[in-house]
C-alpha atoms as a PDB file:
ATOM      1  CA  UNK A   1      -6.023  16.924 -12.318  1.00  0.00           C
ATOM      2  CA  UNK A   2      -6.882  14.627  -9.862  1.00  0.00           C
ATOM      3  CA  UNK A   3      -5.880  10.854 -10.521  1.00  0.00           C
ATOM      4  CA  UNK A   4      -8.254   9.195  -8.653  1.00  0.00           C
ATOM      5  CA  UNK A   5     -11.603  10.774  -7.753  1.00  0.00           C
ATOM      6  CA  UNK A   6     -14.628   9.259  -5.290  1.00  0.00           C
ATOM      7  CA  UNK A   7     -17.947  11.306  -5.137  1.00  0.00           C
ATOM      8  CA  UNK A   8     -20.214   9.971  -2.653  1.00  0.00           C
ATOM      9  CA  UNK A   9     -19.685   5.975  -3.814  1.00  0.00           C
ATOM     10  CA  UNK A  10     -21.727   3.376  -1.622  1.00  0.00           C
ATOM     11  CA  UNK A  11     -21.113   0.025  -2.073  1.00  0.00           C
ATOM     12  CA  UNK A  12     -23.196  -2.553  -0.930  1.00  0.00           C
ATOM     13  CA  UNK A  13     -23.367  -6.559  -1.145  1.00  0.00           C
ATOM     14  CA  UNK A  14     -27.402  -7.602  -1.170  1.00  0.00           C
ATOM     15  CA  UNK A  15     -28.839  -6.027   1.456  1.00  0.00           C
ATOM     16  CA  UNK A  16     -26.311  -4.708   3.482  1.00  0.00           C
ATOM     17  CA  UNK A  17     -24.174  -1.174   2.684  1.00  0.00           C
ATOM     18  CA  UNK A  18     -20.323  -1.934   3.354  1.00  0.00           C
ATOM     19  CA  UNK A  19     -19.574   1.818   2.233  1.00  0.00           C
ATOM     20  CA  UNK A  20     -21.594   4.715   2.343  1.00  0.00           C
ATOM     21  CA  UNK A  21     -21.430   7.916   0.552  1.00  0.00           C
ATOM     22  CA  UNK A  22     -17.249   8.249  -0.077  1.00  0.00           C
ATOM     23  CA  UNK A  23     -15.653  10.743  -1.181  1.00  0.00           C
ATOM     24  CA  UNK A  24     -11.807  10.457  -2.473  1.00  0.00           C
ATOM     25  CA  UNK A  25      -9.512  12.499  -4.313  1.00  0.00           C
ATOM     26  CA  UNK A  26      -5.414  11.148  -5.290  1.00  0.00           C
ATOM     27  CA  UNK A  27      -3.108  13.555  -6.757  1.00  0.00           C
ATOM     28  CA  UNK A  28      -0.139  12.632  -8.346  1.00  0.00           C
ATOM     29  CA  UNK A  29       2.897  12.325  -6.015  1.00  0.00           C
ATOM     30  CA  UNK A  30       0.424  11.515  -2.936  1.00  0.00           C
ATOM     31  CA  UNK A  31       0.868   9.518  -0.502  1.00  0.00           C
ATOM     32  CA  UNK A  32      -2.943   8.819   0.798  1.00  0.00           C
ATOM     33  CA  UNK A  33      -3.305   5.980   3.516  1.00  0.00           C
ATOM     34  CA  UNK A  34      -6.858   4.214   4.203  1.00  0.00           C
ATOM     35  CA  UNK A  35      -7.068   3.123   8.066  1.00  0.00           C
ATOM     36  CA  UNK A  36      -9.937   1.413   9.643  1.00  0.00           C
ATOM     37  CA  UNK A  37     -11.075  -1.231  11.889  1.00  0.00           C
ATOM     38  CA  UNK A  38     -11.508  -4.775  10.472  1.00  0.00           C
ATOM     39  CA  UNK A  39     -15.326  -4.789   8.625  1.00  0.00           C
ATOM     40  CA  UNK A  40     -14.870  -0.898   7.544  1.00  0.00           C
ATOM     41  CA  UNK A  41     -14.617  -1.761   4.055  1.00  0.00           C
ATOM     42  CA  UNK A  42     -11.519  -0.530   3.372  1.00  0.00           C
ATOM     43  CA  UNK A  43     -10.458  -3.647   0.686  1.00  0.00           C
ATOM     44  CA  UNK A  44     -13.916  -2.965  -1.169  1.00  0.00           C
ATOM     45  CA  UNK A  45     -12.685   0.758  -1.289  1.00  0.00           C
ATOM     46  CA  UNK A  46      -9.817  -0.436  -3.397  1.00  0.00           C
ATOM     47  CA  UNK A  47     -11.589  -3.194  -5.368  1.00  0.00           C
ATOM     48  CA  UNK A  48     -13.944  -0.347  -6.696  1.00  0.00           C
ATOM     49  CA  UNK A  49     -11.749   2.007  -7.575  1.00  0.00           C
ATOM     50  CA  UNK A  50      -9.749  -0.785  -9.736  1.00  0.00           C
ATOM     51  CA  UNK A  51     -13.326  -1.719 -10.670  1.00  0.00           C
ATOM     52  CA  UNK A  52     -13.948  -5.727  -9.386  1.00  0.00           C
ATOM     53  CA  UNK A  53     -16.985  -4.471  -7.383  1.00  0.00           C
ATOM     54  CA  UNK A  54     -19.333  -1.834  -8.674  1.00  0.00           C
ATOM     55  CA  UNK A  55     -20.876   1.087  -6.747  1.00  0.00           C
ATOM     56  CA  UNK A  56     -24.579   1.056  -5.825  1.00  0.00           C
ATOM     57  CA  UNK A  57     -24.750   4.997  -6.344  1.00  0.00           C
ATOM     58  CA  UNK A  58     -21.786   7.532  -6.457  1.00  0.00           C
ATOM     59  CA  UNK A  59     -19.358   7.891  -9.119  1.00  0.00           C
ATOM     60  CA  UNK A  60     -15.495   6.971  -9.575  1.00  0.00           C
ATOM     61  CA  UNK A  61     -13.496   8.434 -12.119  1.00  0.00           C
ATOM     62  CA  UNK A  62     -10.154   7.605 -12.901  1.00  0.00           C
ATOM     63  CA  UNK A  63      -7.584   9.764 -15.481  1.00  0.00           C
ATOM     64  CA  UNK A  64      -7.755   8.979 -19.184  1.00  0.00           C
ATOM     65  CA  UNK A  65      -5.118   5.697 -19.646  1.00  0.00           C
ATOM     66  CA  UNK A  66      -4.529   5.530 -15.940  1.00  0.00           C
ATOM     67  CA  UNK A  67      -1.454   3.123 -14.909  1.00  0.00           C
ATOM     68  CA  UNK A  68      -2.190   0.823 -11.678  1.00  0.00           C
ATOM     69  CA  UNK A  69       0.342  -0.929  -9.981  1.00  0.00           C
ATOM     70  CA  UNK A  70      -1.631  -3.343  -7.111  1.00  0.00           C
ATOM     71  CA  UNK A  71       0.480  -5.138  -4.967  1.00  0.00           C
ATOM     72  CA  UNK A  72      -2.330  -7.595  -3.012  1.00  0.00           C
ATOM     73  CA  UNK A  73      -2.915  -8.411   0.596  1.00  0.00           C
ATOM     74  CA  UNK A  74      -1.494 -11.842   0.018  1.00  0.00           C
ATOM     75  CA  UNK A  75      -0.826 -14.603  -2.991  1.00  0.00           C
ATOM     76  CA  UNK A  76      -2.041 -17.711  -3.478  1.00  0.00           C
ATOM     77  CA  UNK A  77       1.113 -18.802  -5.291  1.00  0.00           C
ATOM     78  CA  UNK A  78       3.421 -21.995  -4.384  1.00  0.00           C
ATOM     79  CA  UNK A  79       6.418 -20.697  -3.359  1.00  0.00           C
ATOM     80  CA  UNK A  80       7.826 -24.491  -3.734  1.00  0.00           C
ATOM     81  CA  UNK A  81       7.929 -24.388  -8.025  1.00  0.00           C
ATOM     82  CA  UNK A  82      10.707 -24.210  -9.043  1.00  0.00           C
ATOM     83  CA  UNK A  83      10.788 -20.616 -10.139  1.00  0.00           C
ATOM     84  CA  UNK A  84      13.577 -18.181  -9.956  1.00  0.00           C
ATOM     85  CA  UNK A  85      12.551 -14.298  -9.311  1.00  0.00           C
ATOM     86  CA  UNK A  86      13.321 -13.431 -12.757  1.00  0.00           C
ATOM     87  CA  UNK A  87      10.739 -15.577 -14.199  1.00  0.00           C
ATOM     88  CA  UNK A  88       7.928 -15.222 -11.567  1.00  0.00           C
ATOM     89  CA  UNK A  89       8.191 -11.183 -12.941  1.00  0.00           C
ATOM     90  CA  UNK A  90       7.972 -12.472 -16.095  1.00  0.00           C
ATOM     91  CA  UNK A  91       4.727 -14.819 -15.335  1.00  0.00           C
ATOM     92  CA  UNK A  92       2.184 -12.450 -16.423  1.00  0.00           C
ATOM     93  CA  UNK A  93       3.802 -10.350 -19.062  1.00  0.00           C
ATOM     94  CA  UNK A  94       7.572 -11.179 -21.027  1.00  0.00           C
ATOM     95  CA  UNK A  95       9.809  -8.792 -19.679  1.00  0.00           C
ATOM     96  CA  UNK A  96      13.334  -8.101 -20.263  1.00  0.00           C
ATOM     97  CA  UNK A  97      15.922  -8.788 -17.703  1.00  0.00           C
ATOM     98  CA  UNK A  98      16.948  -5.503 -17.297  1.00  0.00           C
ATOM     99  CA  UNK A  99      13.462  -4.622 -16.332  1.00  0.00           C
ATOM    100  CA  UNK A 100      13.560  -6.992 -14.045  1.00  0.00           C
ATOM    101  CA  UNK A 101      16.359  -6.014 -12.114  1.00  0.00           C
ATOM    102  CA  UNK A 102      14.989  -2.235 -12.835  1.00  0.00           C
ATOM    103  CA  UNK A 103      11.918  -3.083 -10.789  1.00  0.00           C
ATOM    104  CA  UNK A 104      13.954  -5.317  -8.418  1.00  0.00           C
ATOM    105  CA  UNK A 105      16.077  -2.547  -7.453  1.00  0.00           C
ATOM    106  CA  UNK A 106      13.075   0.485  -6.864  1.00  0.00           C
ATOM    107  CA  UNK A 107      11.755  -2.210  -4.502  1.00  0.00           C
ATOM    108  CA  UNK A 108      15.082  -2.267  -2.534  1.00  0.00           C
ATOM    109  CA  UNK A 109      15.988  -6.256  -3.371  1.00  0.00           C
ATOM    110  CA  UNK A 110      18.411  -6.281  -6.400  1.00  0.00           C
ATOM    111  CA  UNK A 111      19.931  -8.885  -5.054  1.00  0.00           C
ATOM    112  CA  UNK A 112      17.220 -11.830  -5.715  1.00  0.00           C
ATOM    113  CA  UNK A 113      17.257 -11.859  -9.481  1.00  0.00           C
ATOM    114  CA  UNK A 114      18.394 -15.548  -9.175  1.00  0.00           C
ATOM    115  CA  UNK A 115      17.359 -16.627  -6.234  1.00  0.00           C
ATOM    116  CA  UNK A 116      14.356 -19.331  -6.006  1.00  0.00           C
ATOM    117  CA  UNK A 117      11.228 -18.443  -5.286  1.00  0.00           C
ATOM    118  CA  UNK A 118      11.088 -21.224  -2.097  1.00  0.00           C
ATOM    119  CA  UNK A 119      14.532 -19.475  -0.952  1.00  0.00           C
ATOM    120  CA  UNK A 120      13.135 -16.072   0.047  1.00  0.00           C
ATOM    121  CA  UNK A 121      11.650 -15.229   3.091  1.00  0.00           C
ATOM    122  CA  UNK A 122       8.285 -13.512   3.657  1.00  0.00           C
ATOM    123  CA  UNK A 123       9.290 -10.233   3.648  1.00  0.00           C
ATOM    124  CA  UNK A 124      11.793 -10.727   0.451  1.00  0.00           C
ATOM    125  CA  UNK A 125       8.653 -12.073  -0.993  1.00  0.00           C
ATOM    126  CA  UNK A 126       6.582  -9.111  -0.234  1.00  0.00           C
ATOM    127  CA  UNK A 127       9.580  -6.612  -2.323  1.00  0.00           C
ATOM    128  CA  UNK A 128       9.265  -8.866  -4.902  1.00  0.00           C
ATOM    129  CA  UNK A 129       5.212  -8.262  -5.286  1.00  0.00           C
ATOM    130  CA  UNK A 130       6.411  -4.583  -5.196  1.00  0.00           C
ATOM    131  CA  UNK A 131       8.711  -5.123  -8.314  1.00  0.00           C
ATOM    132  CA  UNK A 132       6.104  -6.761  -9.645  1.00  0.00           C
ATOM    133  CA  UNK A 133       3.648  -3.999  -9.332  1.00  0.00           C
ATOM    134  CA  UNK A 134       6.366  -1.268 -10.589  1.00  0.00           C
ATOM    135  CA  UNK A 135       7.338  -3.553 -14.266  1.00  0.00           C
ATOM    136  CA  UNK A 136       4.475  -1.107 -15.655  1.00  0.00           C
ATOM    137  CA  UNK A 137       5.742   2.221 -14.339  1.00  0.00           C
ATOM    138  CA  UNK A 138       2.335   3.077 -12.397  1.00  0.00           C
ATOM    139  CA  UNK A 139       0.861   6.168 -11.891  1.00  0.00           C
ATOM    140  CA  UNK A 140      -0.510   5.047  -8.833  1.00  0.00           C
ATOM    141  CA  UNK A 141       0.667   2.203  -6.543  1.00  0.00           C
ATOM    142  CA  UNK A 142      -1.839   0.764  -4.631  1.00  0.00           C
ATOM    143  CA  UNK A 143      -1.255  -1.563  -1.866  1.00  0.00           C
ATOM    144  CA  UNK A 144      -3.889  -3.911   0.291  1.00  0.00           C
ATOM    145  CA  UNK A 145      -1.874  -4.343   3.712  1.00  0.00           C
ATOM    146  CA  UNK A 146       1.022  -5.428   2.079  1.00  0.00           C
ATOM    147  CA  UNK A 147       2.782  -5.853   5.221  1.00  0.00           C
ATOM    148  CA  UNK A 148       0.792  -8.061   6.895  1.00  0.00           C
ATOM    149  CA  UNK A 149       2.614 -11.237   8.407  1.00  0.00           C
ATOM    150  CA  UNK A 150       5.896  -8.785   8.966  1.00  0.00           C
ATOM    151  CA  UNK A 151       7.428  -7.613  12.015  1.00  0.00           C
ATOM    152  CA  UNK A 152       7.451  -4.358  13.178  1.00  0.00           C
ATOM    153  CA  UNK A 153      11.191  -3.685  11.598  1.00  0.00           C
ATOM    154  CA  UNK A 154      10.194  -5.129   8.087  1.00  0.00           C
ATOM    155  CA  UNK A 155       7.185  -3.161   7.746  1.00  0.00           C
ATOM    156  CA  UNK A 156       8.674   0.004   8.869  1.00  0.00           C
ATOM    157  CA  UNK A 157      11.619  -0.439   5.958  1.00  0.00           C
ATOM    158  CA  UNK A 158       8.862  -1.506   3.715  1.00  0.00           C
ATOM    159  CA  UNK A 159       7.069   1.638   3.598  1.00  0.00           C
ATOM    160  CA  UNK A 160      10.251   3.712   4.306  1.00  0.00           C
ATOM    161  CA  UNK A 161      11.225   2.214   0.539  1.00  0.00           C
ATOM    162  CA  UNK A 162       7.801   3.127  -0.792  1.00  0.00           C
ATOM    163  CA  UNK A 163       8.530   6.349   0.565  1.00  0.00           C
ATOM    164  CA  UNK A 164      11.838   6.264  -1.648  1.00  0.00           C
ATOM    165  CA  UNK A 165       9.764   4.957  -4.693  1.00  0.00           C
ATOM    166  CA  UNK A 166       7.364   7.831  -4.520  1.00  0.00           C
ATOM    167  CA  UNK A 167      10.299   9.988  -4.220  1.00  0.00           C
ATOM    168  CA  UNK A 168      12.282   8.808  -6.857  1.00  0.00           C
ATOM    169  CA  UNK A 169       9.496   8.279  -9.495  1.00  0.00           C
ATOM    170  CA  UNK A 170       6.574  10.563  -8.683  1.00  0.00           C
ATOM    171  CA  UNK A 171       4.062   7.831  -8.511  1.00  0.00           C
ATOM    172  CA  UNK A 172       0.904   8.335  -6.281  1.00  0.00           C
ATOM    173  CA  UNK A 173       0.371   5.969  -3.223  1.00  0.00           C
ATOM    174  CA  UNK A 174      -2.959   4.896  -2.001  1.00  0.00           C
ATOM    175  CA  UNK A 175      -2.422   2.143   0.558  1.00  0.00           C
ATOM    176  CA  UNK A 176      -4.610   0.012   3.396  1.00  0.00           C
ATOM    177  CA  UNK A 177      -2.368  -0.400   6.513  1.00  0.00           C
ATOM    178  CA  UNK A 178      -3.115  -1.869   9.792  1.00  0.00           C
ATOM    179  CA  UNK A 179       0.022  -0.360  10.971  1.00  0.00           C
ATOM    180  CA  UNK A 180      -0.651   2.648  12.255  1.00  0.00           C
ATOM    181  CA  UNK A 181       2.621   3.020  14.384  1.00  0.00           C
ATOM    182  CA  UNK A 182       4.732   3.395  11.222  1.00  0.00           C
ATOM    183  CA  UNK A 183       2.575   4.536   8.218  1.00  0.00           C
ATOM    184  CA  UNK A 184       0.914   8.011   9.780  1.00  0.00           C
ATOM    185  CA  UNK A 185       4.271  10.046   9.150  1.00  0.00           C
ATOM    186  CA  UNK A 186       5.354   8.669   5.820  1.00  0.00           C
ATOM    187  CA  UNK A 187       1.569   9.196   4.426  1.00  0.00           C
ATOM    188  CA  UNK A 188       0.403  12.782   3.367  1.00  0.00           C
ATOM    189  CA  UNK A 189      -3.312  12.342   4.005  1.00  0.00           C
ATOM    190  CA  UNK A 190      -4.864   9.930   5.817  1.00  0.00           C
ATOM    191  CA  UNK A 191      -8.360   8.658   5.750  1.00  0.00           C
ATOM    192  CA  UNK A 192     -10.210   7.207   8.598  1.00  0.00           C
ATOM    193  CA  UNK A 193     -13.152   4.572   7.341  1.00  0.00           C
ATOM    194  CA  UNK A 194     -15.427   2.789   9.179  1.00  0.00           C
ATOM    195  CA  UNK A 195     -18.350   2.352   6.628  1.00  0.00           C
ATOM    196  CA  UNK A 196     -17.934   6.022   5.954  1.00  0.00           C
ATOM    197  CA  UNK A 197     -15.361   8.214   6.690  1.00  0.00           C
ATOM    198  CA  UNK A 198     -15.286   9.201   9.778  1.00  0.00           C
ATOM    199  CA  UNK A 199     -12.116  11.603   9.164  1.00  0.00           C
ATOM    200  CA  UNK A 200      -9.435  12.691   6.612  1.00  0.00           C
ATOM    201  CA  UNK A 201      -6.815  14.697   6.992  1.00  0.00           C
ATOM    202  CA  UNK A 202      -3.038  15.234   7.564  1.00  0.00           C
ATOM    203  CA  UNK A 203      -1.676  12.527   9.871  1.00  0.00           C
ATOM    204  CA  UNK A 204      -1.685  15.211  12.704  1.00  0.00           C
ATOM    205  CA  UNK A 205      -4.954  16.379  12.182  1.00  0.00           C
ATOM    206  CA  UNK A 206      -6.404  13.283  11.856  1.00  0.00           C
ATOM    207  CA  UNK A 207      -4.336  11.900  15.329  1.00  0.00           C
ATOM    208  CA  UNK A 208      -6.308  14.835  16.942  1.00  0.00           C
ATOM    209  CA  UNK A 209      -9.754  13.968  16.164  1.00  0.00           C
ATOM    210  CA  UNK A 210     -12.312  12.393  18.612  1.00  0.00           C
ATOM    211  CA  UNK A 211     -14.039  10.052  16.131  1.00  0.00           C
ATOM    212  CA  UNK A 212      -9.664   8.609  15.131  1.00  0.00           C
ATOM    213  CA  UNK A 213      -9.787   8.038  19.035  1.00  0.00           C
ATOM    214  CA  UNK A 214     -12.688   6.940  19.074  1.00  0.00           C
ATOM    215  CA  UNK A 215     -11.962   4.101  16.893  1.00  0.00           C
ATOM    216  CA  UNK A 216      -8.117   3.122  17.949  1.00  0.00           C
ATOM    217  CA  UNK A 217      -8.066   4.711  21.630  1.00  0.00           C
ATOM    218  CA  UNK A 218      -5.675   7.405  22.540  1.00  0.00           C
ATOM    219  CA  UNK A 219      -2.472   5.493  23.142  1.00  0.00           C
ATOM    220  CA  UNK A 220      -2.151   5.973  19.336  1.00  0.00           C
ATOM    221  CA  UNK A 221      -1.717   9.497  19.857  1.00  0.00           C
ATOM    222  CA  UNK A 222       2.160   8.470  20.045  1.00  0.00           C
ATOM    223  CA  UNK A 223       1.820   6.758  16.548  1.00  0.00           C
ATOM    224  CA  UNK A 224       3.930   9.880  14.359  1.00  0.00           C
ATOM    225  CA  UNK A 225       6.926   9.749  17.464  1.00  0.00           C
ATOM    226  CA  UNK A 226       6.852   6.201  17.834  1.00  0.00           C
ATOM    227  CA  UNK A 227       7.040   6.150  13.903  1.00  0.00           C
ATOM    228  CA  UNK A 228       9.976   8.765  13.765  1.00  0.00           C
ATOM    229  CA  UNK A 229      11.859   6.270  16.453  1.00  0.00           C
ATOM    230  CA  UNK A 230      11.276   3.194  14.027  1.00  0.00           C
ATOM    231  CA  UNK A 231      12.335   4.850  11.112  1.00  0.00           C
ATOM    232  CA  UNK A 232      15.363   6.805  12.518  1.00  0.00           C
ATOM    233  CA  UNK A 233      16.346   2.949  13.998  1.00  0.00           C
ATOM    234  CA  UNK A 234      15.912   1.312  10.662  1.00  0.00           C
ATOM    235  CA  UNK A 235      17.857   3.844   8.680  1.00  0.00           C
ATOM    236  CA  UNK A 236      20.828   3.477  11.092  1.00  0.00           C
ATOM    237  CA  UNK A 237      20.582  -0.328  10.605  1.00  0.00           C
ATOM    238  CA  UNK A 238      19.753  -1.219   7.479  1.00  0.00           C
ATOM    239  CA  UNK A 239      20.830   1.487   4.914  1.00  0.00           C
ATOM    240  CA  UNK A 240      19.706  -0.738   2.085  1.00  0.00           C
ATOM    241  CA  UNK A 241      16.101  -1.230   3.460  1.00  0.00           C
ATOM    242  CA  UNK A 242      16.512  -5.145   2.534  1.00  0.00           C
ATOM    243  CA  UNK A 243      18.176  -6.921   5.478  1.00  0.00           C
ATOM    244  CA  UNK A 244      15.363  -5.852   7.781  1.00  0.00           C
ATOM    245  CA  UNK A 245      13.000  -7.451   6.142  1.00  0.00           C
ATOM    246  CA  UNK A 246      12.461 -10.971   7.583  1.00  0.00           C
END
């Protein structure tokens, strides 16, 4: 049973069609990355499957009690409160410590349970959204360019350790990335969107086609190797996943 399913879904705001006629299917255990140019409509893909914008025509159906985990794009949140980790988890919902440090440690920082909120760095903060995300055991994790602002190193460990939560708890993935140099290999299925989509696939099928090069040029035919490189140079360097992300 498909987790997520898109028949032919346009969205449109007023007048003007941001997504036409998409189709989508998430299984569990997937790993299904959304890539586009900027204006594609690739955040009001995920906003209407977690249902904050509704469909013009199309339908999206979603399993029976389906768990979401959404880790967002970015937070308005003052980092300067005084806040330790431990109780920005437990902002939204009282959670136990344990839990905390449960969800602390699938997102590869166990480390910050007492740390201040204004003491972390940007890429700390970004695990911690993760751990966030995971306090409900999700089904399906989905994630809005969660690295953006990070270097190349931190973004490739951060989706190296989704890779590892996927792994380890058999939660579906259905992310937006930007970075197309490091998410191609660790995503089974990738969808190329630009209004519509243009063309879905494995990674290597979808490198191949003339409407991927169309949109990103062809010096991102490299994107798996060069991804293999980054991830083979971050697992020799950072076997916890957490230093390299700055």
């Amino acid at each position: 049973m498909n987790l997520i399913s898109l028949k032919k879904v346009t969205v449109a705001y007023g007048n003007s069609t941001v997504l036409r006629n998409v189709d989508l299917n998430l299984n569990s255990g997937e790993i299904v990355t959304i890539v586009g140019p900027n204006g594609s409509g690739k955040t009001t893909l995920l906003r209407a499957i977690i249902g904050s914008v509704q469909p013009k025509t199309g339908t999206i159906t979603l399993k029976p009690g389906l768990k979401i985990g959404y880790v967002p794009q970015r937070l308005n949140f003052d980092r300067t409160l005084p806040l330790t980790v431990q109780r920005f988890l437990s902002l939204s919902d009282p959670v136990s410590r344990d839990m905390c440090i449960h969800a602390l440690q699938r997102a590869g920082v166990p480390q910050l349970l007492k740390e201040q909120m204004s003491d972390i760095s940007g890429g700390q903060f970004q695990r911690v959204l993760l751990a966030r995300a995971l306090l409900g055991q999700p089904e399906v994790l989905i994630l809005d360019e969660a690295t953006q602002g990070l270097d190349q190193p931190g973004s490739a460990a951060f989706y190296r350790q989704i890779e590892t939560v996927r792994n380890e708890t058999g939660c579906a993935v259905l992310m937006i990335s930007h970075d197309l140099h490091v998410v191609m290999s660790a995503s089974d299925q990738v969808i190329c969107l630009n209004g519509h989509v243009c063309c879905a696939g494995t990674p290597s099928a979808v490198l191949s086609t003339p409407e991927y090069r169309e949109l990103f040029g062809t010096g991102t035919g490299g994107a798996l190797a060069l991804y293999r490189h980054d991830h083979d140079h971050v697992h020799e360097h950072d076997s916890s996943g957490a230093e390299a992300v700055t």
